[in-house]
N, C-alpha and C. Protein backbone atom coordinates (compact mmCIF):
# COMPACT_ATOMS: atom_id res chain seq x y z
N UNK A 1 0.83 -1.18 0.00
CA UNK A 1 0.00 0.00 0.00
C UNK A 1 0.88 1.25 0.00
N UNK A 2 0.16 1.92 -0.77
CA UNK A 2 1.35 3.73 -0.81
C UNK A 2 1.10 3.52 0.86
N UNK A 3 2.22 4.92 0.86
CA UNK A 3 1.76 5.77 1.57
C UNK A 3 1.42 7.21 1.94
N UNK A 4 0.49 7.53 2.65
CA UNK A 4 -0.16 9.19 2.71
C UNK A 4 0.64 10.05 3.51
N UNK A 5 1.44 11.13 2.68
CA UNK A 5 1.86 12.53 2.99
C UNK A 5 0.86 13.49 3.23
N UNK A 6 0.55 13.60 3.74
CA UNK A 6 0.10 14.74 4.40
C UNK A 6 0.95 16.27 4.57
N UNK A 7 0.64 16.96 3.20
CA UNK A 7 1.67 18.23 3.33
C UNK A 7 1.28 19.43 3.97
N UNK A 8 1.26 19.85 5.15
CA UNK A 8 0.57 21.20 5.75
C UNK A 8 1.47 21.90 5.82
N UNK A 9 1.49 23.07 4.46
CA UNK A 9 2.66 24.35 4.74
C UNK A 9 1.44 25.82 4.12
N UNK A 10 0.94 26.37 5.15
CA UNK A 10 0.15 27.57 4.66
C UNK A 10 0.86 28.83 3.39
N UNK A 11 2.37 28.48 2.83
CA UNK A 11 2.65 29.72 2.29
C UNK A 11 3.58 28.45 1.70
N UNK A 12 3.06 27.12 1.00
CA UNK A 12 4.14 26.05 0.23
C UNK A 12 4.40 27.56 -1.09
N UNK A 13 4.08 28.10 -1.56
CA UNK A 13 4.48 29.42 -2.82
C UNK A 13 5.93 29.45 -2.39
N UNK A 14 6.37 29.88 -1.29
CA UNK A 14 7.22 30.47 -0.73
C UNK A 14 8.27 29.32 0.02
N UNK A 15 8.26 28.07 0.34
CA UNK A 15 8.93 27.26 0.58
C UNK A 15 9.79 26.79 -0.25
N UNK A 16 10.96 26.41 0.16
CA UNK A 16 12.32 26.32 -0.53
C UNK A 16 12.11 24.35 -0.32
N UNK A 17 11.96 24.16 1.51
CA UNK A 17 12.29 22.57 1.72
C UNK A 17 11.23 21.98 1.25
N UNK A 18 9.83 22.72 1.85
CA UNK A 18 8.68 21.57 1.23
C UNK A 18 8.60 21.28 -0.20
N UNK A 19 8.10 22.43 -1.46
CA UNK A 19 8.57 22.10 -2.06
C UNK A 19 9.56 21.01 -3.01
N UNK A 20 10.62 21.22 -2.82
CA UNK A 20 11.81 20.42 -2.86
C UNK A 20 11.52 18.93 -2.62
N UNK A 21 10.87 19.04 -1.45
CA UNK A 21 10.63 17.28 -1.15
C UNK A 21 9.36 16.65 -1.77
N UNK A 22 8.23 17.70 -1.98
CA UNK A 22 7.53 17.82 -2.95
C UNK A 22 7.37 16.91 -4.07
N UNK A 23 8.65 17.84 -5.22
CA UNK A 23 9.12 17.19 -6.08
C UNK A 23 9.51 16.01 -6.44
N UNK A 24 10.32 15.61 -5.52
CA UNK A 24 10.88 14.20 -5.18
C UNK A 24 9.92 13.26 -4.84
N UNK A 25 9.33 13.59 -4.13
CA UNK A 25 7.82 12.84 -4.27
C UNK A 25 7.51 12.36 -5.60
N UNK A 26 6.89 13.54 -6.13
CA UNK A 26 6.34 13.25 -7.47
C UNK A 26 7.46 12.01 -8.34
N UNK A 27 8.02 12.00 -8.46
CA UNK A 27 8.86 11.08 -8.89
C UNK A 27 8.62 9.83 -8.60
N UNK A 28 7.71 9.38 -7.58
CA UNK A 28 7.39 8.08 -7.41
C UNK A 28 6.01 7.89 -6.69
N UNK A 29 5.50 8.33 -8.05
CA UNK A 29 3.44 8.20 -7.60
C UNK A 29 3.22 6.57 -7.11
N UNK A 30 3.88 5.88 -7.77
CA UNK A 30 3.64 4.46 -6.91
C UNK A 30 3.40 4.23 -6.06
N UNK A 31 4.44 4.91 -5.05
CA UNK A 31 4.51 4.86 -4.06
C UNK A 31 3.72 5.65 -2.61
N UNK A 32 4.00 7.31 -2.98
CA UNK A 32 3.33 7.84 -2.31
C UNK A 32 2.22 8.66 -2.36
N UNK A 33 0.96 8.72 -1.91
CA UNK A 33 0.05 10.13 -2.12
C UNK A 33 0.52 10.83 -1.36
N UNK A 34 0.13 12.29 -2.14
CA UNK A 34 0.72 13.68 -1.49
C UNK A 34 -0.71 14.41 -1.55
N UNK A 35 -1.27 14.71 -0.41
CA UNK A 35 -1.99 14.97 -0.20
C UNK A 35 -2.17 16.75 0.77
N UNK A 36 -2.27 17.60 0.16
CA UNK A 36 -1.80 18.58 0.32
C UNK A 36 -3.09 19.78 1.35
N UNK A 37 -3.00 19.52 2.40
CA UNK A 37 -4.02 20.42 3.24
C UNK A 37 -4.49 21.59 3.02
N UNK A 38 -3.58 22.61 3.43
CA UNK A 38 -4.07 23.79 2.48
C UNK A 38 -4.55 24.16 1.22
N UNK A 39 -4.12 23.18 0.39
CA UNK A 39 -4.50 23.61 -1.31
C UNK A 39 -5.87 22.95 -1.18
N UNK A 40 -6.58 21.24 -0.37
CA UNK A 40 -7.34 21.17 -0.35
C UNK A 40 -8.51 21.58 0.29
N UNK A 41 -8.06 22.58 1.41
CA UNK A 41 -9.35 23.02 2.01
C UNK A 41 -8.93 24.75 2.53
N UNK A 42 -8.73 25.22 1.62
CA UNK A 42 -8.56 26.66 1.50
C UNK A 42 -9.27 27.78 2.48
N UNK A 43 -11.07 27.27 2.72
CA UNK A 43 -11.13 28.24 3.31
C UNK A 43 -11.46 27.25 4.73
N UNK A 44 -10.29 26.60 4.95
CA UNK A 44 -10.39 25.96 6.06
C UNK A 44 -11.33 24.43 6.57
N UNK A 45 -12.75 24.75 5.79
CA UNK A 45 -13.77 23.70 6.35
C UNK A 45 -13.36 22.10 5.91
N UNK A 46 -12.80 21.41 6.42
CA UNK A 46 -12.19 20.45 6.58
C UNK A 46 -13.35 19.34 6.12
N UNK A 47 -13.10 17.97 5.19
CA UNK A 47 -14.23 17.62 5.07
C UNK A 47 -14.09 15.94 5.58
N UNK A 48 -14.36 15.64 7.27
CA UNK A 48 -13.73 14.67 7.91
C UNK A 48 -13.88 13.28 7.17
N UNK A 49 -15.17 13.05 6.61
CA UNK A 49 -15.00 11.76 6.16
C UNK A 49 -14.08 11.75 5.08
N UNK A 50 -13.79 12.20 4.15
CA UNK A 50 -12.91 12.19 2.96
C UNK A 50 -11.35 12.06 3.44
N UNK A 51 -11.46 12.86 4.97
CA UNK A 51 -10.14 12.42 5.29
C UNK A 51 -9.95 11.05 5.65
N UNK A 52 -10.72 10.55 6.83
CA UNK A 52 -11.03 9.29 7.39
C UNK A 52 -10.67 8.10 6.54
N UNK A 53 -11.39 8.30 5.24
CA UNK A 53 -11.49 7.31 4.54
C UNK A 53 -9.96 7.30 3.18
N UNK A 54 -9.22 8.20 3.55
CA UNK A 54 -7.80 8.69 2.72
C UNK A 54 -7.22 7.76 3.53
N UNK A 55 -7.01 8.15 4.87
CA UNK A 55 -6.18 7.50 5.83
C UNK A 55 -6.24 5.81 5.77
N UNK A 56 -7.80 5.74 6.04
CA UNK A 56 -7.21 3.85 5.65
C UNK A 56 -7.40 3.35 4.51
N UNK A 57 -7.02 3.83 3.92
CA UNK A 57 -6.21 3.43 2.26
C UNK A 57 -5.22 3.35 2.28
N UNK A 58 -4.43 3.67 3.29
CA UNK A 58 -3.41 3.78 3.69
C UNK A 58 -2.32 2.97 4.85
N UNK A 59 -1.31 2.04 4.71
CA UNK A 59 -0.81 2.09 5.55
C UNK A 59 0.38 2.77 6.61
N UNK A 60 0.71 3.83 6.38
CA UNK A 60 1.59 4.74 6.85
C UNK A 60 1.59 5.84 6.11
N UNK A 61 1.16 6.93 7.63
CA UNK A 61 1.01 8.25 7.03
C UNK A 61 2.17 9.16 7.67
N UNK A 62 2.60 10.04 6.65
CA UNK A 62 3.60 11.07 7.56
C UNK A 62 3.05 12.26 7.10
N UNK A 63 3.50 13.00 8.33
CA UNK A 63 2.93 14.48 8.52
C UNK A 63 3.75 15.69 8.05
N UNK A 64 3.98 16.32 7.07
CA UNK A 64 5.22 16.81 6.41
C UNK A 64 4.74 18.74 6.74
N UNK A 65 5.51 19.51 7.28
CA UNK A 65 5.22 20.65 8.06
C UNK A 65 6.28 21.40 8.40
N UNK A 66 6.12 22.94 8.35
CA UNK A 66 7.50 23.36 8.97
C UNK A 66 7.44 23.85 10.30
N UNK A 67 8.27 23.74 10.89
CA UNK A 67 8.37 24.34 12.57
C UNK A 67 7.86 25.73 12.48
N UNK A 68 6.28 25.74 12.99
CA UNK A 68 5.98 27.50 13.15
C UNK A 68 5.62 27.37 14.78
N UNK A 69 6.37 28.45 15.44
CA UNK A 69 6.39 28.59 16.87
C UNK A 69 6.69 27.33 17.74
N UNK A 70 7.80 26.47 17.27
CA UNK A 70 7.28 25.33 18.16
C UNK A 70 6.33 25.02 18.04
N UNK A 71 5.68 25.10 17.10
CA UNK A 71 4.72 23.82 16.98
C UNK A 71 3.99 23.36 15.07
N UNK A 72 3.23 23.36 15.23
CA UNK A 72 2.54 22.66 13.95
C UNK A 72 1.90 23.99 13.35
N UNK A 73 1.65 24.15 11.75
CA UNK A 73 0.67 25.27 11.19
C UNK A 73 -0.59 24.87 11.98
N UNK A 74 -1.18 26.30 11.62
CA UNK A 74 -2.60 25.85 12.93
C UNK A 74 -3.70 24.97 12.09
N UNK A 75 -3.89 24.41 10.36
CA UNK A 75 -4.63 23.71 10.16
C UNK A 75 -4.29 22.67 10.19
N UNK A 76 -2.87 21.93 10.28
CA UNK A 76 -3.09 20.20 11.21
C UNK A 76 -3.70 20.38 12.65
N UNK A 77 -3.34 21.25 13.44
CA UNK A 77 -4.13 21.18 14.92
C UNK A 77 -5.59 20.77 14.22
N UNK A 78 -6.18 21.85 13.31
CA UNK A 78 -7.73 21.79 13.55
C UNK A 78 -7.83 20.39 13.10
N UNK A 79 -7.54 19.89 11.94
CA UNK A 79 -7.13 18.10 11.51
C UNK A 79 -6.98 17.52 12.28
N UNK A 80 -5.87 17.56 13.19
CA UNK A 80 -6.43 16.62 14.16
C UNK A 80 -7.77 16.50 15.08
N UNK A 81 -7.99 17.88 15.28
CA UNK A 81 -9.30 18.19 16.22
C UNK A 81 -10.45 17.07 15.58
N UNK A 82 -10.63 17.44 14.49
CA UNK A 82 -11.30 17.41 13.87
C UNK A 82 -11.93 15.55 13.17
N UNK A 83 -10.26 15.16 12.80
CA UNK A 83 -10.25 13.75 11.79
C UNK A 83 -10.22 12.83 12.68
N UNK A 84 -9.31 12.81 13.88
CA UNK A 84 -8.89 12.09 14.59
C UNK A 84 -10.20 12.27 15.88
N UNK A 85 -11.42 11.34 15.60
CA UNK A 85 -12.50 11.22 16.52
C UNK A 85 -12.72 10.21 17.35
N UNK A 86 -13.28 10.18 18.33
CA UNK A 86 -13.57 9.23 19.27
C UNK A 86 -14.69 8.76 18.36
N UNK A 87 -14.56 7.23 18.47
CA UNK A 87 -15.35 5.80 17.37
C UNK A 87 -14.89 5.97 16.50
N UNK A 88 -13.47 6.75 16.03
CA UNK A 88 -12.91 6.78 14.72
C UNK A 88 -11.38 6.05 14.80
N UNK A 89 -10.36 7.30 15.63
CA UNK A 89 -9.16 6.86 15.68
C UNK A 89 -9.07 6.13 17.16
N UNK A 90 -10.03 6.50 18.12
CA UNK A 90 -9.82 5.97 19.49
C UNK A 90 -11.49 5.85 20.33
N UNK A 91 -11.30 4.99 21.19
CA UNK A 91 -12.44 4.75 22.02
C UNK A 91 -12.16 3.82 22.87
N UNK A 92 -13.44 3.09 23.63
CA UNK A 92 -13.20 2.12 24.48
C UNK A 92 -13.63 1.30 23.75
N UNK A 93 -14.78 1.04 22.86
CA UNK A 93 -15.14 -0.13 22.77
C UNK A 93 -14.60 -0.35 20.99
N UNK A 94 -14.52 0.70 20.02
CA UNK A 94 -14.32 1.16 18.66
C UNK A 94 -13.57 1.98 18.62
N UNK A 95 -13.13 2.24 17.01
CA UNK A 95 -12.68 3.54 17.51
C UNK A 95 -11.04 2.98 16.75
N UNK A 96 -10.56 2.23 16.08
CA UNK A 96 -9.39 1.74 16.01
C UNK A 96 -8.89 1.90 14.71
N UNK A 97 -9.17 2.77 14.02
CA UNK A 97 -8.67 2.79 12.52
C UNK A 97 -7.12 3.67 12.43
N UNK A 98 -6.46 3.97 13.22
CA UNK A 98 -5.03 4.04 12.67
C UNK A 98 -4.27 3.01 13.91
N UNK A 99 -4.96 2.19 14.47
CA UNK A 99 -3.89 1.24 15.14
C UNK A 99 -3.31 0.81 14.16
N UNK A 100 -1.87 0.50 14.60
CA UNK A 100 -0.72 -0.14 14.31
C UNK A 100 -0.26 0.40 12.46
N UNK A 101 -0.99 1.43 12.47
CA UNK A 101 -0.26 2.15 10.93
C UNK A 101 0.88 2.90 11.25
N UNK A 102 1.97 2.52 10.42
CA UNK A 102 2.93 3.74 10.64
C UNK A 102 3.14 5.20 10.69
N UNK A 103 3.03 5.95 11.44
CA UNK A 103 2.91 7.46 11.85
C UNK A 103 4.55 7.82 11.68
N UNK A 104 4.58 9.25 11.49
CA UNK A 104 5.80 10.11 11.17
C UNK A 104 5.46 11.61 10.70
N UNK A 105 6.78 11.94 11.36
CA UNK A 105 6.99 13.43 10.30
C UNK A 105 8.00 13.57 9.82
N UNK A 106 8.15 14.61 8.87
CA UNK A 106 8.57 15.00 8.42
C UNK A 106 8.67 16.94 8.49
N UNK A 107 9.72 17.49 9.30
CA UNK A 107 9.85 18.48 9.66
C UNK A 107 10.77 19.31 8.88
N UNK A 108 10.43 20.74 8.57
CA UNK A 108 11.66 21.61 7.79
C UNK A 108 11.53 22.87 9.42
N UNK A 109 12.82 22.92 9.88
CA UNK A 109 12.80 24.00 11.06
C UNK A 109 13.67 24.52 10.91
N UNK A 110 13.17 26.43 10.82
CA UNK A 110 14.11 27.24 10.41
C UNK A 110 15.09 27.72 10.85
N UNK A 111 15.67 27.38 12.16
CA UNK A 111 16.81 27.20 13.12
C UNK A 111 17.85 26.20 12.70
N UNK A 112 19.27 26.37 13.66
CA UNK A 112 20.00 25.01 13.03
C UNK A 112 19.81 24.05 13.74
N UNK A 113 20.28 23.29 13.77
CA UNK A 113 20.06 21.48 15.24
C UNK A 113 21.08 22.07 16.07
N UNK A 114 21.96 22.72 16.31
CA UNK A 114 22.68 23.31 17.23
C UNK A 114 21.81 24.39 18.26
N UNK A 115 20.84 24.97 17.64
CA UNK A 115 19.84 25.40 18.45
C UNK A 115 18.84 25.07 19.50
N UNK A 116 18.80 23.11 19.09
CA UNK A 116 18.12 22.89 19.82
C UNK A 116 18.60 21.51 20.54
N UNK A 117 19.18 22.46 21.35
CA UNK A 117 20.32 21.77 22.58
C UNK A 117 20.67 22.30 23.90
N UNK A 118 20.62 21.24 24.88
CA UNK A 118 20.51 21.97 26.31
C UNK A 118 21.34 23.57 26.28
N UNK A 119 22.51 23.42 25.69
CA UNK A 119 23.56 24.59 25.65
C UNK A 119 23.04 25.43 24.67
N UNK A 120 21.97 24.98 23.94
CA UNK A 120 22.03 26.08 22.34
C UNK A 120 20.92 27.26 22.81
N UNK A 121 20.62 28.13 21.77
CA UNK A 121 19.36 29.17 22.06
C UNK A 121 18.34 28.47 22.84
N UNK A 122 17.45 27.72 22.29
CA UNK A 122 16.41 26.70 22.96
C UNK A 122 17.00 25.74 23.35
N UNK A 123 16.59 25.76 24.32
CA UNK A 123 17.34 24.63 25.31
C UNK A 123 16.43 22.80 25.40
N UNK A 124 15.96 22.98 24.20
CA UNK A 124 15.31 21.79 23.97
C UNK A 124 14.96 20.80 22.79
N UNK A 125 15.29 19.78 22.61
CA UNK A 125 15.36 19.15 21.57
C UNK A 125 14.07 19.34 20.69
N UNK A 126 14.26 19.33 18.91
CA UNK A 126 13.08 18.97 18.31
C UNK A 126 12.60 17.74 18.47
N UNK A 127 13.49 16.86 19.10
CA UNK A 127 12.11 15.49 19.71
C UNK A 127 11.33 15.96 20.59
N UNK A 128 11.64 16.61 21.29
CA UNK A 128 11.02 17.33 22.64
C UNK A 128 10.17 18.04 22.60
N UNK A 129 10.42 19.21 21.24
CA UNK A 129 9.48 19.58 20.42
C UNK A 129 8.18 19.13 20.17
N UNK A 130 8.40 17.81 19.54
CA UNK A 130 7.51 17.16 18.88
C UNK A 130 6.65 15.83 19.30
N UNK A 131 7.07 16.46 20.89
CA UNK A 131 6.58 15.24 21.66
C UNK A 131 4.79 14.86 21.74
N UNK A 132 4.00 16.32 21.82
CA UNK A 132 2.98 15.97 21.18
C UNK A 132 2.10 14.84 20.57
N UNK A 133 3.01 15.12 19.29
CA UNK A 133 2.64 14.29 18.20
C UNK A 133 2.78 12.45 18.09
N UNK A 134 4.39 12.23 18.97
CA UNK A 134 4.24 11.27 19.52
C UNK A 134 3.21 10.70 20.06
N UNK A 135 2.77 11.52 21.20
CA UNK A 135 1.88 10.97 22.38
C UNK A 135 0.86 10.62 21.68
N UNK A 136 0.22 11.63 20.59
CA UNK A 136 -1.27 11.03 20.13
C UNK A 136 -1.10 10.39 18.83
N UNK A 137 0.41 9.76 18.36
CA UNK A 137 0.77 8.80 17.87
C UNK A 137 0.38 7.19 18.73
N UNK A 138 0.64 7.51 19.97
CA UNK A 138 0.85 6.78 20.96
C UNK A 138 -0.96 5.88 21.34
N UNK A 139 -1.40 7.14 20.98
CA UNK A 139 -2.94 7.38 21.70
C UNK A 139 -4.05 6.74 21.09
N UNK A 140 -3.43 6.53 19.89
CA UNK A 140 -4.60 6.26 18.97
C UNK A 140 -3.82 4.82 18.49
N UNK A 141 -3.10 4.25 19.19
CA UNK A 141 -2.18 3.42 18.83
C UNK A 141 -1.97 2.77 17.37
N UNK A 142 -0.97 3.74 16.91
CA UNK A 142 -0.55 4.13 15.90
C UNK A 142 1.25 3.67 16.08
N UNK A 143 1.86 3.22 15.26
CA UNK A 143 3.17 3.11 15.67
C UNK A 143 4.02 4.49 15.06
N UNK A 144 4.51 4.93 16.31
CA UNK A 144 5.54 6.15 15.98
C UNK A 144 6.69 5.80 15.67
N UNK A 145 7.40 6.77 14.33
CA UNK A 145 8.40 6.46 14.14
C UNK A 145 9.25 7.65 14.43
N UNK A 146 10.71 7.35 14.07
CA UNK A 146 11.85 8.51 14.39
C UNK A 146 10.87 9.77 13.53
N UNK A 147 11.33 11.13 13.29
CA UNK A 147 10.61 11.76 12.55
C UNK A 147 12.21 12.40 11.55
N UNK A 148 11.89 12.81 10.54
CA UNK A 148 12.91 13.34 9.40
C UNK A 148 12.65 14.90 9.22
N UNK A 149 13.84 15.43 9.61
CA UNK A 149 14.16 16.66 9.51
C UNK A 149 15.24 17.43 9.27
N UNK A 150 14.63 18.70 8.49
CA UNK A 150 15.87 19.64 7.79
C UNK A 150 15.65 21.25 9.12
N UNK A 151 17.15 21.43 9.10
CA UNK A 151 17.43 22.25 10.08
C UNK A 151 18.19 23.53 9.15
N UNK A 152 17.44 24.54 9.89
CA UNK A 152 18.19 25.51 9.06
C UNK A 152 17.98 26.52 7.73
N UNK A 153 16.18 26.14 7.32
CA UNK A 153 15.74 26.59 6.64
C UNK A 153 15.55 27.87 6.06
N UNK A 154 15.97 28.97 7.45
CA UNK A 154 15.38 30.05 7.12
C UNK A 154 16.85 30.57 6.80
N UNK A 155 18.02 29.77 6.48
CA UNK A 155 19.17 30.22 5.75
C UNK A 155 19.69 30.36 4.41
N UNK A 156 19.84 30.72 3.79
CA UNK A 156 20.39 30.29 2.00
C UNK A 156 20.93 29.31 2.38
N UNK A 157 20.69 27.79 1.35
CA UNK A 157 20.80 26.91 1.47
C UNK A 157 21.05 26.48 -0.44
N UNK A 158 22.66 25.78 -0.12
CA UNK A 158 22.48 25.00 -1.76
C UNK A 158 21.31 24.15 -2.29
N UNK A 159 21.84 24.47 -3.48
CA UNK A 159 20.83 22.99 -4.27
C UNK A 159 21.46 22.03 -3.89
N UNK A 160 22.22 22.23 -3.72
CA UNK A 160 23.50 20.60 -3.17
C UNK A 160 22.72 20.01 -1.97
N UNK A 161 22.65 21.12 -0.99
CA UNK A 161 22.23 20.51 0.13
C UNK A 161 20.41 20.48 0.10
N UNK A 162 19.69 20.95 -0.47
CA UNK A 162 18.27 20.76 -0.85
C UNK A 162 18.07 19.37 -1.72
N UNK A 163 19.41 19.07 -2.41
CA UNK A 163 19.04 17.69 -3.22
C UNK A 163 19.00 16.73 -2.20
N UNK A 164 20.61 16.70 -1.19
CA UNK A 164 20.76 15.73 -0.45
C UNK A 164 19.50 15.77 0.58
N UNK A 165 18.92 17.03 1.05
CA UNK A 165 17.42 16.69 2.17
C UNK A 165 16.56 16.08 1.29
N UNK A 166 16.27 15.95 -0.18
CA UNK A 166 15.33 15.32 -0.53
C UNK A 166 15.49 13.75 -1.10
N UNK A 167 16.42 13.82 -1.35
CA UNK A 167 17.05 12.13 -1.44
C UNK A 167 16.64 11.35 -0.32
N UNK A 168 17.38 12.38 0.90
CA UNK A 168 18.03 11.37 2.25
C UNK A 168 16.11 11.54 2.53
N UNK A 169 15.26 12.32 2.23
CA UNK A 169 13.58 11.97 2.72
C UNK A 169 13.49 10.86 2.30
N UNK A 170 13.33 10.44 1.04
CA UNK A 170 13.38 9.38 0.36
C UNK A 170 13.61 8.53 1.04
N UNK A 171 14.89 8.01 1.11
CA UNK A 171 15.48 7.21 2.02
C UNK A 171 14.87 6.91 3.22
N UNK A 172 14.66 8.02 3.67
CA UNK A 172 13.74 7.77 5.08
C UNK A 172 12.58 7.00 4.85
N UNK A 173 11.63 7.60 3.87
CA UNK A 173 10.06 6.94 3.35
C UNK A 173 10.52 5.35 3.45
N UNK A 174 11.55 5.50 2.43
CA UNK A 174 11.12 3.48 2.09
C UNK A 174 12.22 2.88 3.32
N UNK A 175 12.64 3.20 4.43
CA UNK A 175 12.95 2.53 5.62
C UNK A 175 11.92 2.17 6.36
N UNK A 176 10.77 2.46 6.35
CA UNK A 176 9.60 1.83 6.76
C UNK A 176 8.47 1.77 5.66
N UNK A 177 8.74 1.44 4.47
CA UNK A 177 7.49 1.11 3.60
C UNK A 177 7.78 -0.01 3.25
């Protein structure tokens, strides 16, 4: 089974990494849907079953996003609010449709990884960051994986090194597909 990208970048026009990985995507429709949040629900109204029913078509979805404020653009929050329902992704008695699918992200953060280190500016890891996402990886028992990320975005950055972040994504995808 592909698997579902999930791309949430509110200003992808203007992105250098998403984009980029984007592309590389496209290169192997076989494999993955790219399924793009903002372009599909523009003025926000989210349309849950269409998501619901994307997702298990699916066995492993990653969440592809750039670091805004420490945290996520604000339309995966409402997505999750929203897709991820009790008798859908979790419950007591139902409720089980992303158990045991592979979960991930995929992060572009416009800081370097030296930043986010007990000693650096933020004194806290982007796992730490992104612990969140884990947990209701966790929650909906879903298997979490490492997550893949480019550091450093909001710097001029080669094509050299924009090829190698979109290769080494690659790489990442089919280590668990």
């Amino acid at each position: 089974m592909k698997t579902l990208i999930v791309v949430i970048h509110p200003n992808l026009n203007e992105s250098v990494i998403s984009k980029r990985w984007i592309g590389e995507l496209a290169q192997h429709p076989d494999l993955y849907t790219v399924h793009n949040l903002y372009q599909a629900y523009p003025d926000g109204v989210i349309d849950v079953q269409k998501e619901q029913q994307l997702i298990e078509q699916h066995d492993s979805i990653v969440l592809q996003f750039p670091l805004y404020w420490f945290n996520c653009p604000p339309l995966l929050k409402k997505w999750f609010d929203e897709v991820f329902t009790y008798g859908w992704a979790y419950g007591s008695t139902s409720g089980h449709k992303l158990r045991n699918r592979q979960f991930a992200l995929a992060v572009s953060a416009g800081i370097k990884e030296e930043d986010f280190r007990p000693d650096g500016r933020y004194p806290h890891s982007l796992k730490e960051i992104l612990l969140p996402f884990e947990m209701t990886a966790k929650y909906v028992e879903a298997n979490y994986l490492p997550f893949y990320a480019f550091y450093g975005a909001e710097d001029e950055n080669s094509q050299e090194e924009l090829d190698k972040s979109a290769k080494g994504y690659i790489d990442y995808l089919q280590s668990f597909s």
